[in-house]
Structure formats: C-alpha cells, structure tokens
PDB file of N, CA and C in Angstrom:
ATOM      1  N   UNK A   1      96.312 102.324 181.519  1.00  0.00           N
ATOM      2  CA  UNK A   1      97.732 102.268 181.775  1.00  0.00           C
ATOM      3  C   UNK A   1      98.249 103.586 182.348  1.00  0.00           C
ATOM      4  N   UNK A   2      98.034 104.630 181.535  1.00  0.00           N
ATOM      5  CA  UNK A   2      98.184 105.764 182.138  1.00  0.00           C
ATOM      6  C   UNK A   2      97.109 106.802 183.089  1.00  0.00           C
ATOM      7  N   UNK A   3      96.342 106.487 183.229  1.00  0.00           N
ATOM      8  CA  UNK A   3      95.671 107.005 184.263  1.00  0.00           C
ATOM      9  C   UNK A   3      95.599 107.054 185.710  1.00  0.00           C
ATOM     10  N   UNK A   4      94.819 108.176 186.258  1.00  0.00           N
ATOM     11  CA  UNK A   4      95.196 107.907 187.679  1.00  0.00           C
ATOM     12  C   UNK A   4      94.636 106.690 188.109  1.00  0.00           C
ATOM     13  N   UNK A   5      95.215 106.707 189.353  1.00  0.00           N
ATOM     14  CA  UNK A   5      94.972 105.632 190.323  1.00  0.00           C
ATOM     15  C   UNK A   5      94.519 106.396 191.360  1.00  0.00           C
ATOM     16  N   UNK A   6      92.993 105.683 192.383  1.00  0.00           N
ATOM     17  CA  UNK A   6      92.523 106.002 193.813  1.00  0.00           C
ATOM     18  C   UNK A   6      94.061 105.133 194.787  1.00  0.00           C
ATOM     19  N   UNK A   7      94.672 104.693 194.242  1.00  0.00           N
ATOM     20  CA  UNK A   7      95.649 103.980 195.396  1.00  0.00           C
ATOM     21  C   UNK A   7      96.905 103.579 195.526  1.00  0.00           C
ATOM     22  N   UNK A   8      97.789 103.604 196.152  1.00  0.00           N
ATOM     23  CA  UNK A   8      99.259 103.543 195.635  1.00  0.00           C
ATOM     24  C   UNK A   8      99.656 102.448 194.757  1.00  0.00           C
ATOM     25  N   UNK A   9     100.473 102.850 193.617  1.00  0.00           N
ATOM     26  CA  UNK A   9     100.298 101.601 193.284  1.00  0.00           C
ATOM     27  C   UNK A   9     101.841 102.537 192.010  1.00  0.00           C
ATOM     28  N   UNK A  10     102.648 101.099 191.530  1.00  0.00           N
ATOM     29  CA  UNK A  10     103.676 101.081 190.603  1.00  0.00           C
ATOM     30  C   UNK A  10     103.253 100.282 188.939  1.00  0.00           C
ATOM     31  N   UNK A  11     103.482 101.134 188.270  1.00  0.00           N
ATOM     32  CA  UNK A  11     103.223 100.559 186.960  1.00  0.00           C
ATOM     33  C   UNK A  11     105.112 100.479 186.372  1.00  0.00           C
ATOM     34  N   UNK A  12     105.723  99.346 185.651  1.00  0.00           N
ATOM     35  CA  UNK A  12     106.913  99.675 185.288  1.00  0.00           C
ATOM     36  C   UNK A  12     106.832  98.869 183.419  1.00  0.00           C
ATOM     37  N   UNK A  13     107.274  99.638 182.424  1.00  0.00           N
ATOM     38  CA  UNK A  13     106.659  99.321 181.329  1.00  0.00           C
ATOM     39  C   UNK A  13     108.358  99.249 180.495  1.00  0.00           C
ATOM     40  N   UNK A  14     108.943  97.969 180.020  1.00  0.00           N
ATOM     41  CA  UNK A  14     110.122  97.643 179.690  1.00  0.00           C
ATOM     42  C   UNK A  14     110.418  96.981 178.741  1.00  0.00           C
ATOM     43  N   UNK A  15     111.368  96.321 177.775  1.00  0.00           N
ATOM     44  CA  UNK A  15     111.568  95.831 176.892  1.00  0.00           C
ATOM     45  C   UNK A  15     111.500  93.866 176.910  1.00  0.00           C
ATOM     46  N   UNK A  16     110.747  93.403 175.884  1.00  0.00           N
ATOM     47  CA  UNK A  16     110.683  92.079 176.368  1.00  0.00           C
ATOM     48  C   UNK A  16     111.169  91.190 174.763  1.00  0.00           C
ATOM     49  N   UNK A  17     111.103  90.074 175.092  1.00  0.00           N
ATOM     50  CA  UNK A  17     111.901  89.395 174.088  1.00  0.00           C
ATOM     51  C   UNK A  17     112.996  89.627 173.184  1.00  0.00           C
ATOM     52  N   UNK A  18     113.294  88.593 172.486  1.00  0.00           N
ATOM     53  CA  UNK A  18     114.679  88.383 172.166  1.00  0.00           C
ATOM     54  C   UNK A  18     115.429  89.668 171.209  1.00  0.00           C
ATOM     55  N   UNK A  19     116.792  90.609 171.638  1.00  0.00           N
ATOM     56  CA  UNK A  19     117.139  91.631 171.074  1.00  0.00           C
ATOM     57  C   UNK A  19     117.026  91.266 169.818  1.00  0.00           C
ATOM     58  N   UNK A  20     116.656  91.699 168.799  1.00  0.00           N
ATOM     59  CA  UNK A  20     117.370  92.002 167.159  1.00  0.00           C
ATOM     60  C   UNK A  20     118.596  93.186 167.130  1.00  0.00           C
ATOM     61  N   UNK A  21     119.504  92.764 166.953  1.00  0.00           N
ATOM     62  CA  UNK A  21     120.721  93.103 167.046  1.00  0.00           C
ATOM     63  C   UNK A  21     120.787  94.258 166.047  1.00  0.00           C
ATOM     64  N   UNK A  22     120.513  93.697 164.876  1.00  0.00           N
ATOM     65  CA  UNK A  22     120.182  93.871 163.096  1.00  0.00           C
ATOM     66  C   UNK A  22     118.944  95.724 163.465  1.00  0.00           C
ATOM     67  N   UNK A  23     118.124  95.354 164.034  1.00  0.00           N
ATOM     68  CA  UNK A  23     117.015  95.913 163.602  1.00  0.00           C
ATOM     69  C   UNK A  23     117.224  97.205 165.263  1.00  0.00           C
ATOM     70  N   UNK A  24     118.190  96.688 166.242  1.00  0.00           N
ATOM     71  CA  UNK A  24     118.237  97.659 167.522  1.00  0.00           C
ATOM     72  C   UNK A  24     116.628  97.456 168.046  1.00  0.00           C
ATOM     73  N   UNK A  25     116.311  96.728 168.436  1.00  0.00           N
ATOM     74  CA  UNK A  25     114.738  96.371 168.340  1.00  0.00           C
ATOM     75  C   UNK A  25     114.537  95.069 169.502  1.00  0.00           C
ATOM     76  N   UNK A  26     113.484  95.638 170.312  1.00  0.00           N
ATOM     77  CA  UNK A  26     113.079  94.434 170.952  1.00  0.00           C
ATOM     78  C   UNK A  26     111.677  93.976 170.487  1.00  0.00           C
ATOM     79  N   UNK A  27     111.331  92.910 170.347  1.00  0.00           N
ATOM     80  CA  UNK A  27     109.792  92.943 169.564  1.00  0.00           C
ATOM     81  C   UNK A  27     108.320  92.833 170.630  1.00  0.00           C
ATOM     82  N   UNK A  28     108.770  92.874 172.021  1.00  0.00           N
ATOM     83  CA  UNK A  28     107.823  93.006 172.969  1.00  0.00           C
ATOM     84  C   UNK A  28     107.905  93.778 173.870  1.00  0.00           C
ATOM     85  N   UNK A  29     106.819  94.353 174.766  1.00  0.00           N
ATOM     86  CA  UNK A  29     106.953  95.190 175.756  1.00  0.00           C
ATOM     87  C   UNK A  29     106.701  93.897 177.285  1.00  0.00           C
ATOM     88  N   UNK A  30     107.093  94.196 178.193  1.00  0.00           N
ATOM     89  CA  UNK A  30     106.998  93.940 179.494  1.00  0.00           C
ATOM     90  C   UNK A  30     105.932  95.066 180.222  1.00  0.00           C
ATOM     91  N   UNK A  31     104.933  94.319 181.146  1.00  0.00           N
ATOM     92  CA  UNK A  31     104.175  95.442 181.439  1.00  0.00           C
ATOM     93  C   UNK A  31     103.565  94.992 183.022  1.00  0.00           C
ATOM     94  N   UNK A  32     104.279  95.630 183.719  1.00  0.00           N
ATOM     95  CA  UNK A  32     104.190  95.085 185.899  1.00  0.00           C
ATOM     96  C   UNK A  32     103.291  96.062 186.308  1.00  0.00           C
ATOM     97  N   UNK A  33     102.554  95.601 186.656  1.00  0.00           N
ATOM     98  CA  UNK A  33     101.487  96.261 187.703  1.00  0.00           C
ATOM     99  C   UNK A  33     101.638  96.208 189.112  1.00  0.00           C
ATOM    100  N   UNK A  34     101.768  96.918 190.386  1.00  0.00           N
ATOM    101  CA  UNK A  34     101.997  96.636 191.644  1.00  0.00           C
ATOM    102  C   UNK A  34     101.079  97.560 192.686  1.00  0.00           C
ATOM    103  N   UNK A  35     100.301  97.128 193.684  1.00  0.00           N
ATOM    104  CA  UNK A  35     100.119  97.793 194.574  1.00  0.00           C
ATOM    105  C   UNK A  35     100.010  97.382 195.529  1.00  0.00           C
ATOM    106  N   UNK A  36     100.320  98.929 196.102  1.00  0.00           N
ATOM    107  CA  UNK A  36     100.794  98.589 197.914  1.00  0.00           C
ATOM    108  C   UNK A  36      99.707  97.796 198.849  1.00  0.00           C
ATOM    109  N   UNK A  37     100.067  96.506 199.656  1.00  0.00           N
ATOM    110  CA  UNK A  37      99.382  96.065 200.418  1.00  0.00           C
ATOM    111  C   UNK A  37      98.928  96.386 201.893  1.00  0.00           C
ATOM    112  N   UNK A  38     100.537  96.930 202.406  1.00  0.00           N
ATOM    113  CA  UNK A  38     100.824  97.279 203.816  1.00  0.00           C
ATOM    114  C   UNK A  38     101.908  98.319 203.557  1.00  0.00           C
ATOM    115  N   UNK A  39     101.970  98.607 204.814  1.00  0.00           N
ATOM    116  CA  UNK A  39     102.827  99.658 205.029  1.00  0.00           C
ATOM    117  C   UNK A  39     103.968  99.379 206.602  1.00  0.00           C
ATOM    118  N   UNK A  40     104.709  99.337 206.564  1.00  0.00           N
ATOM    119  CA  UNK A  40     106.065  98.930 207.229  1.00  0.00           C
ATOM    120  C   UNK A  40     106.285 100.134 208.313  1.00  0.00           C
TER     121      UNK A  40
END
C-alpha cells in the first residue's frame, strides 16, 4: 500500500460504510488503486 511504485500511479484511502453517529466512527475503509494508461 505504501510503497514505491516503478509507475505512475494514485492510491486514495477513505472512509466506507454506514456513519455511527454515537461512536464518530466509520466501520470501513475504502481503498482505489489507479494507474496512468496514456498521457494527453
């Protein structure tokens, strides 16, 4: 997860499932992997 990469690329690591309001707490992480295909 945290290591380098040989290639461009986006890691974005975020909060997933339902808030607990009670607890300020999300009980999952979200975890996107992306890399570049082309270049524009």
């Amino acid at each position: 997860m945290y290591n380098n990469v040989e290639h461009a690329g986006l890691r974005l690591v975020t909060c997933g499932g339902d808030f607990d309001a009670k607890r300020h707490y999300y009980p999952s992480n979200v975890v996107v992997f992306a890399t570049m295909t082309s270049v524009a």
